[in-house]
C-alpha atoms as a PDB file:
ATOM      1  CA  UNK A   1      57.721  58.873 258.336  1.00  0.00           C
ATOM      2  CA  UNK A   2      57.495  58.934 254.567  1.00  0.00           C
ATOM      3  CA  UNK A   3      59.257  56.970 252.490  1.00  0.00           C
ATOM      4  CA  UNK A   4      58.895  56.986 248.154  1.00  0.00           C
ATOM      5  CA  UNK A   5      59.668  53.381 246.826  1.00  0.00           C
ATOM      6  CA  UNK A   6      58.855  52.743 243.162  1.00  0.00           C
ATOM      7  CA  UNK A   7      57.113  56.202 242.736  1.00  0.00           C
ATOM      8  CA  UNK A   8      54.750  54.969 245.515  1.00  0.00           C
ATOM      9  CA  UNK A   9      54.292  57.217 248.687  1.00  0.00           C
ATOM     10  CA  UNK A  10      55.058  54.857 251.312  1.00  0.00           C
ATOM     11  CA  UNK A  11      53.482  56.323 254.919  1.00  0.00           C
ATOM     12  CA  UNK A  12      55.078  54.946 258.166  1.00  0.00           C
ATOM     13  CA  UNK A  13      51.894  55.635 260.788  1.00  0.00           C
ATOM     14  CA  UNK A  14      50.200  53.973 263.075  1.00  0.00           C
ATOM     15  CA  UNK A  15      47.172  55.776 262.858  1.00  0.00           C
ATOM     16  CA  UNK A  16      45.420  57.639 259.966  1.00  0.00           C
ATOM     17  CA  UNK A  17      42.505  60.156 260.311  1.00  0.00           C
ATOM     18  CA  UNK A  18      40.752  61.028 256.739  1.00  0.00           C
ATOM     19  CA  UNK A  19      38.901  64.261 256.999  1.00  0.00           C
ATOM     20  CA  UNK A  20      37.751  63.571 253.181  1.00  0.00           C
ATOM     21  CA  UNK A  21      37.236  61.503 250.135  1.00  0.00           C
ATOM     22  CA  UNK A  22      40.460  59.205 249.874  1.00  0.00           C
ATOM     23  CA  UNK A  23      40.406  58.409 246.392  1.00  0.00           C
ATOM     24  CA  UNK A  24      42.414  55.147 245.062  1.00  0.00           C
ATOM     25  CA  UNK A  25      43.120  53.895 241.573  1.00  0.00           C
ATOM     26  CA  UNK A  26      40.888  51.029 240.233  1.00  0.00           C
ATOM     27  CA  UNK A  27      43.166  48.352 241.102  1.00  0.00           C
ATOM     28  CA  UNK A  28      43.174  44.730 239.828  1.00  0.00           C
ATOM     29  CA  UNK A  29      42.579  40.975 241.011  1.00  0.00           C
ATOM     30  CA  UNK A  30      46.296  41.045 240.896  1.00  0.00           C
ATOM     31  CA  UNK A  31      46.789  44.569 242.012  1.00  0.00           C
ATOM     32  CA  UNK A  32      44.017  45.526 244.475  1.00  0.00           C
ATOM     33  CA  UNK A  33      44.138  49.436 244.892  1.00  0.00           C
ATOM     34  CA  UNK A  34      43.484  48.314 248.395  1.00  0.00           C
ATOM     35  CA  UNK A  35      45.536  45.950 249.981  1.00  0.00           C
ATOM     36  CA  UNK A  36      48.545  44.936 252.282  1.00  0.00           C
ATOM     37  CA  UNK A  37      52.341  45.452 252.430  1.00  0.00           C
ATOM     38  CA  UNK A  38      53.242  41.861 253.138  1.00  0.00           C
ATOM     39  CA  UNK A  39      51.018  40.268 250.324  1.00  0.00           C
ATOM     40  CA  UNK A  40      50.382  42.848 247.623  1.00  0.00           C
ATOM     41  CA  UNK A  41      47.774  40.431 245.625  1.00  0.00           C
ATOM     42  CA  UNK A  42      44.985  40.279 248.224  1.00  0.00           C
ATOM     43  CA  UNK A  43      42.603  43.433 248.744  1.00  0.00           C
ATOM     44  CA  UNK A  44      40.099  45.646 247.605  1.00  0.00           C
ATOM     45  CA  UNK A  45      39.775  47.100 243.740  1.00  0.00           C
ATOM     46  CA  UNK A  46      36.979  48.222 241.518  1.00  0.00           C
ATOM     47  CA  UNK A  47      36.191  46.427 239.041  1.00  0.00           C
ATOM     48  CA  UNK A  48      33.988  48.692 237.004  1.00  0.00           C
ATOM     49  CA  UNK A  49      31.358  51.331 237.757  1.00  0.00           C
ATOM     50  CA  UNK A  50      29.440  50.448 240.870  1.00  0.00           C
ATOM     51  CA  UNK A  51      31.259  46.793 241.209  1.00  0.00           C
ATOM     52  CA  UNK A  52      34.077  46.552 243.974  1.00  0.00           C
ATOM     53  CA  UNK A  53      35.768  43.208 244.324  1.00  0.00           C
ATOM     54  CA  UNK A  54      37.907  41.527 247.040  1.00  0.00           C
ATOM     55  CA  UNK A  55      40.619  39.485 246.205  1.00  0.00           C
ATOM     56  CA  UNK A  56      43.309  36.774 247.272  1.00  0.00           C
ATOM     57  CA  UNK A  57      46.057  35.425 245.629  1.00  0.00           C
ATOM     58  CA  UNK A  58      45.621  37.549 242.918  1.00  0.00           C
ATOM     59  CA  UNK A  59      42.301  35.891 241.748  1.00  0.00           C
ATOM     60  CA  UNK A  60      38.383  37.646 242.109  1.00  0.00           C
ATOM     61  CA  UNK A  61      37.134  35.865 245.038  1.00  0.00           C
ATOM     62  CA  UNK A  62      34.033  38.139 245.649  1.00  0.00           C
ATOM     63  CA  UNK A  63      32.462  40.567 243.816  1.00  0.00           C
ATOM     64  CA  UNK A  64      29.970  42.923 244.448  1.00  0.00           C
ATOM     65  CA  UNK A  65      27.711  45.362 242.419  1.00  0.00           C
ATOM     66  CA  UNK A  66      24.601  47.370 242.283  1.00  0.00           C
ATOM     67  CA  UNK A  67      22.680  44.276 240.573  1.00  0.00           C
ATOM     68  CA  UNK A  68      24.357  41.185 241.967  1.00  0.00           C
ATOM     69  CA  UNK A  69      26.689  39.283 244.485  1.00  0.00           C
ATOM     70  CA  UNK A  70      29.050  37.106 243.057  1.00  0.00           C
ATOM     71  CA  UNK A  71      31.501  34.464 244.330  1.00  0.00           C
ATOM     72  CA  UNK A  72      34.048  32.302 243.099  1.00  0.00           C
ATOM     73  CA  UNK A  73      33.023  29.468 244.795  1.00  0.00           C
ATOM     74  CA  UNK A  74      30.567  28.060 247.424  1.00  0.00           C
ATOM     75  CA  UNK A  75      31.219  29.434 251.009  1.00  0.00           C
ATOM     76  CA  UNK A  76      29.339  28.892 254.460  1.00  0.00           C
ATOM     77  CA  UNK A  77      29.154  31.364 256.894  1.00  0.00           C
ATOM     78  CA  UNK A  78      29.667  30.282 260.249  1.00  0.00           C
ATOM     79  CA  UNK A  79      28.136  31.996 264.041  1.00  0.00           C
ATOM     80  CA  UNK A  80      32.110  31.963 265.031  1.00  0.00           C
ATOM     81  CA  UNK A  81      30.842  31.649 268.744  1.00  0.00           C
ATOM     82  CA  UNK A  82      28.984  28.507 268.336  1.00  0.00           C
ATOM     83  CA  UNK A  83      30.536  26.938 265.200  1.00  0.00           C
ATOM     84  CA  UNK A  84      26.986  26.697 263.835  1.00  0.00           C
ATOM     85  CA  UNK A  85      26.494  26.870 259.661  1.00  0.00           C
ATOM     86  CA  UNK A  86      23.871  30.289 259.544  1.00  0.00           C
ATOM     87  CA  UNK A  87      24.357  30.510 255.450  1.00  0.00           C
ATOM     88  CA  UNK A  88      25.075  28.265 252.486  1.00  0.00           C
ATOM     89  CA  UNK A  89      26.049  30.065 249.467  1.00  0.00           C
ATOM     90  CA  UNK A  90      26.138  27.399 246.739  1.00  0.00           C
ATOM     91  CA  UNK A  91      26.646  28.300 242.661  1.00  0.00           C
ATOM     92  CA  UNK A  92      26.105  31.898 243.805  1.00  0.00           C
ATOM     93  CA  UNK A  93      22.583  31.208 244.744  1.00  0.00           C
ATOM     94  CA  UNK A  94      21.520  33.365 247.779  1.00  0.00           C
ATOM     95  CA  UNK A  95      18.917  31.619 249.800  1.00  0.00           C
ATOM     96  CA  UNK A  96      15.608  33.486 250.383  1.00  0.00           C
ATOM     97  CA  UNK A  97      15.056  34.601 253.956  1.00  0.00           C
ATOM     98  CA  UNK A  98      13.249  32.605 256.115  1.00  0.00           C
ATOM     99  CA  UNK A  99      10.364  35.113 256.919  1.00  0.00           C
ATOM    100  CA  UNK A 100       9.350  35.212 260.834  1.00  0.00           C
ATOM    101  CA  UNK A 101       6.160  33.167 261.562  1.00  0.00           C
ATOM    102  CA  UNK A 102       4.055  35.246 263.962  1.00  0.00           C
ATOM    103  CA  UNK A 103       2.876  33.242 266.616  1.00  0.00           C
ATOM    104  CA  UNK A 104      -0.732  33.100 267.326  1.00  0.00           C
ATOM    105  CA  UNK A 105      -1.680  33.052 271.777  1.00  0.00           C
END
């Protein structure tokens, strides 16, 4: 079903194949071109050439870009199955990778 609110094409689906390019407008922190009908500040827009950016509550949270990853504040990242910290991201300063250490028999 297709609904127009606001000048907005409104589709009523509950799945949707694209064949081709979809093509969005840039969006903004507090419009994401990208985002969802029950909270219309959080999502996906592009910030600039080659920078998209994720959103919530209307705010950058993180952005990303052809030079850099950026993000609004510190975040862990956490092995969901065994509630163990795998990454620290503090003052957007990626650690380096811990290189494998070959072991010698």
């Amino acid at each position: 079903m297709m609904k127009t609110i606001d000048g907005l094409v409104n589709l009523d689906v509950s799945e949707l194949i694209i064949n081709d390019t979809l093509c969005l407008p840039n969006g903004t922190a507090a419009a994401p071109s990208l985002k969802f009908s029950s909270d219309q500040d959080t999502g996906m827009y592009l910030q600039g050439a080659n920078n998209i950016c994720f959103a919530t509550g209307g705010v950058d949270r993180f952005n990303l870009s052809d030079t850099s990853i950026l993000a609004a504040r510190d975040f862990n990242i956490v092995d969901s199955s065994t509630g163990d910290v795998d990454l620290i991201i503090q003052n957007n300063v990626f650690p380096q990778p811990k290189m494998a250490q070959s072991q010698e028999e």
